[in-house]
PDB file of N, CA and C in Angstrom:
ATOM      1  N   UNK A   1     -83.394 -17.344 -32.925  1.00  0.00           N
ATOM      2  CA  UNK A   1     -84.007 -17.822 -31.700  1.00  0.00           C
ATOM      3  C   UNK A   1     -85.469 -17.392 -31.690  1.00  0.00           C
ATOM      4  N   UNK A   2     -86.314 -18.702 -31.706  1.00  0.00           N
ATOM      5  CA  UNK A   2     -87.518 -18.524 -31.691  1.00  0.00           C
ATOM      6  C   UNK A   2     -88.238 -17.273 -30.282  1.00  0.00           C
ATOM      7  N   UNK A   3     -89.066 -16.305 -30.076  1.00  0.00           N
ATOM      8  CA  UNK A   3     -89.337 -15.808 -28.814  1.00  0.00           C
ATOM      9  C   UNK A   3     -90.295 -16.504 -28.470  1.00  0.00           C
ATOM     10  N   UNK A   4     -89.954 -16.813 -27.231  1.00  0.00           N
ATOM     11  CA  UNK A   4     -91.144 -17.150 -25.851  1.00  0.00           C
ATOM     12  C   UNK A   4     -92.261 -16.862 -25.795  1.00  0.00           C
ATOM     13  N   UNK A   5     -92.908 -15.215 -25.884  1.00  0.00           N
ATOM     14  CA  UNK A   5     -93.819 -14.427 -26.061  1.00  0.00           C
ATOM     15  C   UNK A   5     -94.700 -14.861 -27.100  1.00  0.00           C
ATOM     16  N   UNK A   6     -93.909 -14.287 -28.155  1.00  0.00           N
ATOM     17  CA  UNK A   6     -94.871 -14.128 -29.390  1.00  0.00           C
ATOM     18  C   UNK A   6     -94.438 -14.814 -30.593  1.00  0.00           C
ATOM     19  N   UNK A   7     -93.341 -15.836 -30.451  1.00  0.00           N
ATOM     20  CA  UNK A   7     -92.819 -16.466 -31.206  1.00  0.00           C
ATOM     21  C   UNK A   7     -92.349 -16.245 -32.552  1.00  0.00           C
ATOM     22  N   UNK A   8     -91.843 -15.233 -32.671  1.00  0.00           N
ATOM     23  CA  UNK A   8     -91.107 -14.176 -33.770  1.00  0.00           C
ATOM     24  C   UNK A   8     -89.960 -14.948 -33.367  1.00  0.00           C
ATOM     25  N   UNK A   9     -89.513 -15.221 -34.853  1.00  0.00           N
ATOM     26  CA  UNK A   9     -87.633 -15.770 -35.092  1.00  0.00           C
ATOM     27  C   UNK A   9     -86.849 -14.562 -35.230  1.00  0.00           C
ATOM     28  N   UNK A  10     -86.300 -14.942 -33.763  1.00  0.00           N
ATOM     29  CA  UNK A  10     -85.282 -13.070 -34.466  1.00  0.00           C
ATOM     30  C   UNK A  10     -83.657 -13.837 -34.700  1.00  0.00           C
ATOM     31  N   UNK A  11     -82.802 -13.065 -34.650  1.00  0.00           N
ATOM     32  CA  UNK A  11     -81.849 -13.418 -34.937  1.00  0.00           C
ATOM     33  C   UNK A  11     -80.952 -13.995 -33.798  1.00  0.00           C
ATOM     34  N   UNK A  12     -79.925 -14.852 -33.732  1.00  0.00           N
ATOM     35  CA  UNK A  12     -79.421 -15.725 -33.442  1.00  0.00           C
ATOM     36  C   UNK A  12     -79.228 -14.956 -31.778  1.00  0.00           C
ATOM     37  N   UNK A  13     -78.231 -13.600 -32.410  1.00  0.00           N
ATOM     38  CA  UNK A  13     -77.486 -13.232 -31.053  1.00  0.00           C
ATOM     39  C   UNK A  13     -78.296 -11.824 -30.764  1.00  0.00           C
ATOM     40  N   UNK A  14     -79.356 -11.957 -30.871  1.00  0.00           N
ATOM     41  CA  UNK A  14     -80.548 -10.811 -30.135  1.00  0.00           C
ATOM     42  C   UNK A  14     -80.905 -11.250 -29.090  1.00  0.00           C
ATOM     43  N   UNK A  15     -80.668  -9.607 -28.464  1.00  0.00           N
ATOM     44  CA  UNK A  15     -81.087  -9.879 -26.752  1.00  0.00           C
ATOM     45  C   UNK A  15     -82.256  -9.616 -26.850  1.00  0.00           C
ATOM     46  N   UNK A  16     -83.313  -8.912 -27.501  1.00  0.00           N
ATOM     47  CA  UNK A  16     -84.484  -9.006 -27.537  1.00  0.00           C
ATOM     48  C   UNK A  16     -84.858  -9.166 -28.357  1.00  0.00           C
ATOM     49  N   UNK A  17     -86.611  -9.690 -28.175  1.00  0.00           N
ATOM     50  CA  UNK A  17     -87.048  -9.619 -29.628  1.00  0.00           C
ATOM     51  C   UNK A  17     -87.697  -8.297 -30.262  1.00  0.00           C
ATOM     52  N   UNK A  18     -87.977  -8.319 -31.648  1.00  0.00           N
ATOM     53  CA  UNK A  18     -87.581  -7.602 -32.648  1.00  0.00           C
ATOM     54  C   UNK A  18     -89.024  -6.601 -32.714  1.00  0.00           C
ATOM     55  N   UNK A  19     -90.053  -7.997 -31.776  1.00  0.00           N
ATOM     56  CA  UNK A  19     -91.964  -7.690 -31.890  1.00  0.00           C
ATOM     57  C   UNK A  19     -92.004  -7.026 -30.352  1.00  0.00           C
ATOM     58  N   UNK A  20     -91.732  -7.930 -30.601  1.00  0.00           N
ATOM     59  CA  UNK A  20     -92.416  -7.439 -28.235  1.00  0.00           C
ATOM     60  C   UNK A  20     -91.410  -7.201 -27.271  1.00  0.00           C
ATOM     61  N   UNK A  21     -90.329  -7.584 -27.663  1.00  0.00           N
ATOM     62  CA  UNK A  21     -89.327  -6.784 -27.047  1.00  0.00           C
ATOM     63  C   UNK A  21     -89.028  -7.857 -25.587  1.00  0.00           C
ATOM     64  N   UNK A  22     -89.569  -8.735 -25.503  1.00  0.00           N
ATOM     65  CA  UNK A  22     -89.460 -10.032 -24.773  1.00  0.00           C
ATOM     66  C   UNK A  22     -87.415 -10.116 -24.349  1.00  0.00           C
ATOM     67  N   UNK A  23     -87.466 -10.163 -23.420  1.00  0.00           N
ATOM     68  CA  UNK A  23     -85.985 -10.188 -23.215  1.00  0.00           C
ATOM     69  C   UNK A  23     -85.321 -11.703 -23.855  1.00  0.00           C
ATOM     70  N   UNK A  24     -84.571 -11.876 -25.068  1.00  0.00           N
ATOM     71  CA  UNK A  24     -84.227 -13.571 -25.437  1.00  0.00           C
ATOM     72  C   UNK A  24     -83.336 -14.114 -24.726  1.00  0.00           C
ATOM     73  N   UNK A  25     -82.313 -13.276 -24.059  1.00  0.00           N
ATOM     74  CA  UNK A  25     -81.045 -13.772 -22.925  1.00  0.00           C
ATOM     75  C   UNK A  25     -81.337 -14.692 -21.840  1.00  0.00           C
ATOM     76  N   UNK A  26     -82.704 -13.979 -21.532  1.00  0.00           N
ATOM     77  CA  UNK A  26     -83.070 -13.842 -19.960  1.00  0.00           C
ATOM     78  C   UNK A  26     -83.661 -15.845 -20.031  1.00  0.00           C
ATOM     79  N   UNK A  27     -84.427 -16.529 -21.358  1.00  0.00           N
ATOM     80  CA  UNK A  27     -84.654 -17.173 -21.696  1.00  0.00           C
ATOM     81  C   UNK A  27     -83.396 -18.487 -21.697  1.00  0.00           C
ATOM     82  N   UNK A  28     -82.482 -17.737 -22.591  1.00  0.00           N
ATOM     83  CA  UNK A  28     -80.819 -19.066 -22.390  1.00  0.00           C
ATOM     84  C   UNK A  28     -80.848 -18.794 -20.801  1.00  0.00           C
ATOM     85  N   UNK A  29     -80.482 -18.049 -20.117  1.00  0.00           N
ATOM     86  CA  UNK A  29     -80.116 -18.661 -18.906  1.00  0.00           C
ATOM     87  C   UNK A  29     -81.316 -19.415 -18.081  1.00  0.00           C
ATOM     88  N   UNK A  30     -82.481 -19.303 -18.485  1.00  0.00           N
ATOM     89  CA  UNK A  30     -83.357 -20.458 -17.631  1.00  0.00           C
ATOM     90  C   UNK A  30     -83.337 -21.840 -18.189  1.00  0.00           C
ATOM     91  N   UNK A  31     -83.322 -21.703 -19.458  1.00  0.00           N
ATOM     92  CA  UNK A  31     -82.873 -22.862 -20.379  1.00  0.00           C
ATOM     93  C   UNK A  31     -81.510 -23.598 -19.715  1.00  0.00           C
ATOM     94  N   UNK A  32     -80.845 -22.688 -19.472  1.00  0.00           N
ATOM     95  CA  UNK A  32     -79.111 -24.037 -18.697  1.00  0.00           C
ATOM     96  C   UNK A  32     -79.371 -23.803 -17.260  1.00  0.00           C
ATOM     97  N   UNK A  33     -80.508 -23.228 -16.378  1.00  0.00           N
ATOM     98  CA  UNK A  33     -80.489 -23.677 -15.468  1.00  0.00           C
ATOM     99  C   UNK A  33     -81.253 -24.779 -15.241  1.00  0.00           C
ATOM    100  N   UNK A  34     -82.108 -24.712 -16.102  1.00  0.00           N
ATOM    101  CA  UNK A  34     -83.192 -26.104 -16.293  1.00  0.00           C
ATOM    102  C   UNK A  34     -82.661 -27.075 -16.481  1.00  0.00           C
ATOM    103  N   UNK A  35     -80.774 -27.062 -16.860  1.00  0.00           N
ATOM    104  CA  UNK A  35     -79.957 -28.533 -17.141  1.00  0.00           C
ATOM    105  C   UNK A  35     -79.273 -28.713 -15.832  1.00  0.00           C
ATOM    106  N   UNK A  36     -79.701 -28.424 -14.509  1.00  0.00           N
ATOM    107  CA  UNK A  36     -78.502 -28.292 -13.677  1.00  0.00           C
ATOM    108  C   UNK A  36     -79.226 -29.305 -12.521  1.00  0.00           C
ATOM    109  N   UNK A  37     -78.540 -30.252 -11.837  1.00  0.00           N
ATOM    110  CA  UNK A  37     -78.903 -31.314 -10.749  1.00  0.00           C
ATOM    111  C   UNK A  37     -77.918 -30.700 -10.049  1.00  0.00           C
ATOM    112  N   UNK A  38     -78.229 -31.733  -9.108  1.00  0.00           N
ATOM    113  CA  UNK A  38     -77.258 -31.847  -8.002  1.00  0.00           C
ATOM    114  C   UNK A  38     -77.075 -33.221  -7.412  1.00  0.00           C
ATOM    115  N   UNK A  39     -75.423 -33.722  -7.253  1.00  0.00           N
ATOM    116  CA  UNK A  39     -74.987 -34.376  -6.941  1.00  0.00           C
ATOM    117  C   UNK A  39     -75.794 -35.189  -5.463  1.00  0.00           C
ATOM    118  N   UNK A  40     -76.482 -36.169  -6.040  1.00  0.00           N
ATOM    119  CA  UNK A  40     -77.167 -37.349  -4.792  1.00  0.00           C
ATOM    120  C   UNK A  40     -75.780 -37.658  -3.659  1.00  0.00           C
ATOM    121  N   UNK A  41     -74.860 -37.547  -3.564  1.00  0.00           N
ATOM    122  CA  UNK A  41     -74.241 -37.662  -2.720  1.00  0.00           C
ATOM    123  C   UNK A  41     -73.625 -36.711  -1.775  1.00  0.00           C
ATOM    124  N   UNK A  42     -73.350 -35.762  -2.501  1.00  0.00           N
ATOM    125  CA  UNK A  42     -72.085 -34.743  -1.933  1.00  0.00           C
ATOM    126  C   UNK A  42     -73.143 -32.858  -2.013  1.00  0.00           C
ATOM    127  N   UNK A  43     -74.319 -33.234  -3.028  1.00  0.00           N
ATOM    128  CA  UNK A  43     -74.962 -32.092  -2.842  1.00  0.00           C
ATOM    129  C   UNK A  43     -74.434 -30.780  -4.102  1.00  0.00           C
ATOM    130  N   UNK A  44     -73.391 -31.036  -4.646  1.00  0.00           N
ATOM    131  CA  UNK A  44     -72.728 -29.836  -5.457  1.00  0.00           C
ATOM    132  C   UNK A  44     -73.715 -30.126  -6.954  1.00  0.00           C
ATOM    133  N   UNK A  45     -73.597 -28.857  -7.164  1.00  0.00           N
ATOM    134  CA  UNK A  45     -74.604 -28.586  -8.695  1.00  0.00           C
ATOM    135  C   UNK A  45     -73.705 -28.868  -9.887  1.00  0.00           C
ATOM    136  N   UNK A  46     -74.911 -29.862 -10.617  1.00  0.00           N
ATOM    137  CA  UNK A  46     -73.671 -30.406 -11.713  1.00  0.00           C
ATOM    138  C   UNK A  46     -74.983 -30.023 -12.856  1.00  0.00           C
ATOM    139  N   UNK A  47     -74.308 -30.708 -13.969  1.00  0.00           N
ATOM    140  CA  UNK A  47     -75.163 -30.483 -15.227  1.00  0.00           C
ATOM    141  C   UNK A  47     -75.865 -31.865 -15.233  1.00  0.00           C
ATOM    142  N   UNK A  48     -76.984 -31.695 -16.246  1.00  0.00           N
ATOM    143  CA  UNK A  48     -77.804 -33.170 -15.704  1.00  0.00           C
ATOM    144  C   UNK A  48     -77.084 -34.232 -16.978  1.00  0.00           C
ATOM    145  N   UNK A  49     -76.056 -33.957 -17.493  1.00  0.00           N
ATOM    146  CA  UNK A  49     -75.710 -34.824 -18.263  1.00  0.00           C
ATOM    147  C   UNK A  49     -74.482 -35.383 -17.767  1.00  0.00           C
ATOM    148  N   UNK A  50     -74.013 -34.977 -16.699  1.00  0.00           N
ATOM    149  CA  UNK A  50     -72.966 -35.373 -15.898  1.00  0.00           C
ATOM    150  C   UNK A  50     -72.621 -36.628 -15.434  1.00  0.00           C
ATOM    151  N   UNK A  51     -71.914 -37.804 -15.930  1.00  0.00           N
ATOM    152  CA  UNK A  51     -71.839 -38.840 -15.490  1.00  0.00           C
ATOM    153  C   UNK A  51     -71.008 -39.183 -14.069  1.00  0.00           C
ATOM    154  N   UNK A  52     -70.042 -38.458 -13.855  1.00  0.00           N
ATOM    155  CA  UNK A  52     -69.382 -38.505 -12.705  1.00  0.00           C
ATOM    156  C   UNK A  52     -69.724 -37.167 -11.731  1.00  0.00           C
ATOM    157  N   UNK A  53     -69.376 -36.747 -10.833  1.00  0.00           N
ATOM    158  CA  UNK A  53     -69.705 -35.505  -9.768  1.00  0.00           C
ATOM    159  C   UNK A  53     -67.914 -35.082  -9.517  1.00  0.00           C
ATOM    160  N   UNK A  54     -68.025 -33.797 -10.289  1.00  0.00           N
ATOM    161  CA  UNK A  54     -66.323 -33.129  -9.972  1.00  0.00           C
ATOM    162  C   UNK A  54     -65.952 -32.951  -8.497  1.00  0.00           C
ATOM    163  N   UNK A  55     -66.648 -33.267  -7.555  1.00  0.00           N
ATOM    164  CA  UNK A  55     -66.281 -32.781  -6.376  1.00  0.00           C
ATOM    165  C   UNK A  55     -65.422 -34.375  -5.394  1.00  0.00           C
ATOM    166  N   UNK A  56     -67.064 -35.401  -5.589  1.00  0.00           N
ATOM    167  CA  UNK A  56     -66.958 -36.503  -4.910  1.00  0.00           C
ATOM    168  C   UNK A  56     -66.627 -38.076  -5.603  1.00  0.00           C
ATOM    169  N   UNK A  57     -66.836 -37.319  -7.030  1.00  0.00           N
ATOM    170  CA  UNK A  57     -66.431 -38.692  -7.992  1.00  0.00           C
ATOM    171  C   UNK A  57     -67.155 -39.427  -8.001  1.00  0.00           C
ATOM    172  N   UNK A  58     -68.174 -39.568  -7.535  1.00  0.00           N
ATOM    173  CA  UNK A  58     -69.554 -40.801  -7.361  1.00  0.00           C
ATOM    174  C   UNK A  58     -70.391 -41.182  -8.939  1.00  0.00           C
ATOM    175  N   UNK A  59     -70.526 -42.385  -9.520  1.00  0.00           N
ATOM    176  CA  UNK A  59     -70.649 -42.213 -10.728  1.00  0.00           C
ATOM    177  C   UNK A  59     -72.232 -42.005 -11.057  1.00  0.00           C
ATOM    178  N   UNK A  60     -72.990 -40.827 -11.439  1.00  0.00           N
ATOM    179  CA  UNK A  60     -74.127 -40.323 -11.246  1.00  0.00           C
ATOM    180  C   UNK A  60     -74.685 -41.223 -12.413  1.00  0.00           C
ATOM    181  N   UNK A  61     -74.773 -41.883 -13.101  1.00  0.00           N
ATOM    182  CA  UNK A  61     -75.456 -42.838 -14.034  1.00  0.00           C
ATOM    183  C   UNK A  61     -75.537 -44.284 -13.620  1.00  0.00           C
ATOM    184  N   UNK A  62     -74.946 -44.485 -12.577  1.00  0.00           N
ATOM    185  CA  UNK A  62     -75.432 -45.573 -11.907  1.00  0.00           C
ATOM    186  C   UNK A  62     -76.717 -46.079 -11.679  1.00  0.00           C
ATOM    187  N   UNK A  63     -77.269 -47.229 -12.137  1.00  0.00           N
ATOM    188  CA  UNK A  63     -78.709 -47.957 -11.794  1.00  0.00           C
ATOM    189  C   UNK A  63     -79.316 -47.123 -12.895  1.00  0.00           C
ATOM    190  N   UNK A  64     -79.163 -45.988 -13.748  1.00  0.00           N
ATOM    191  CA  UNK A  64     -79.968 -45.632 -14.771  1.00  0.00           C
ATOM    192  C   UNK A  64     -79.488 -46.519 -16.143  1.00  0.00           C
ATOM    193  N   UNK A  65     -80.951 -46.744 -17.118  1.00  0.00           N
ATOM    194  CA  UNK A  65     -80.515 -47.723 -18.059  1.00  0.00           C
ATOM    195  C   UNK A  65     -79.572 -47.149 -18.865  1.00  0.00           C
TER     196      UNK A  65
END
């Protein structure tokens, strides 16, 4: 995993990096929150690749090409 900081490749499952000590964890979780919508109908947080909404069933790819 490339670092944020200073862009040293450290290893896959390092929580930090190896140079600067940059936290790499802290990075995946902004990374999958950066994938997260929310349901146009019903409001519940889905993933943005979500074609349907687990709550209300509304089909979220609708009108997109």
């Amino acid at each position: 995993m490339d670092c944020i900081s200073c862009s040293l490749r450290n290893l896959e499952y390092a929580q930090y990096c190896a140079r600067c000590g940059t936290n790499l964890q802290q990075r995946l979780r902004t990374a999958v929150e950066d994938q997260i919508s929310f349901c146009f109908s019903c409001g519940l947080r889905i993933a943005d690749d979500a074609r349907f909404c687990g709550q209300c069933g509304v089909n979220l790819t609708h009108g997109l090409p």
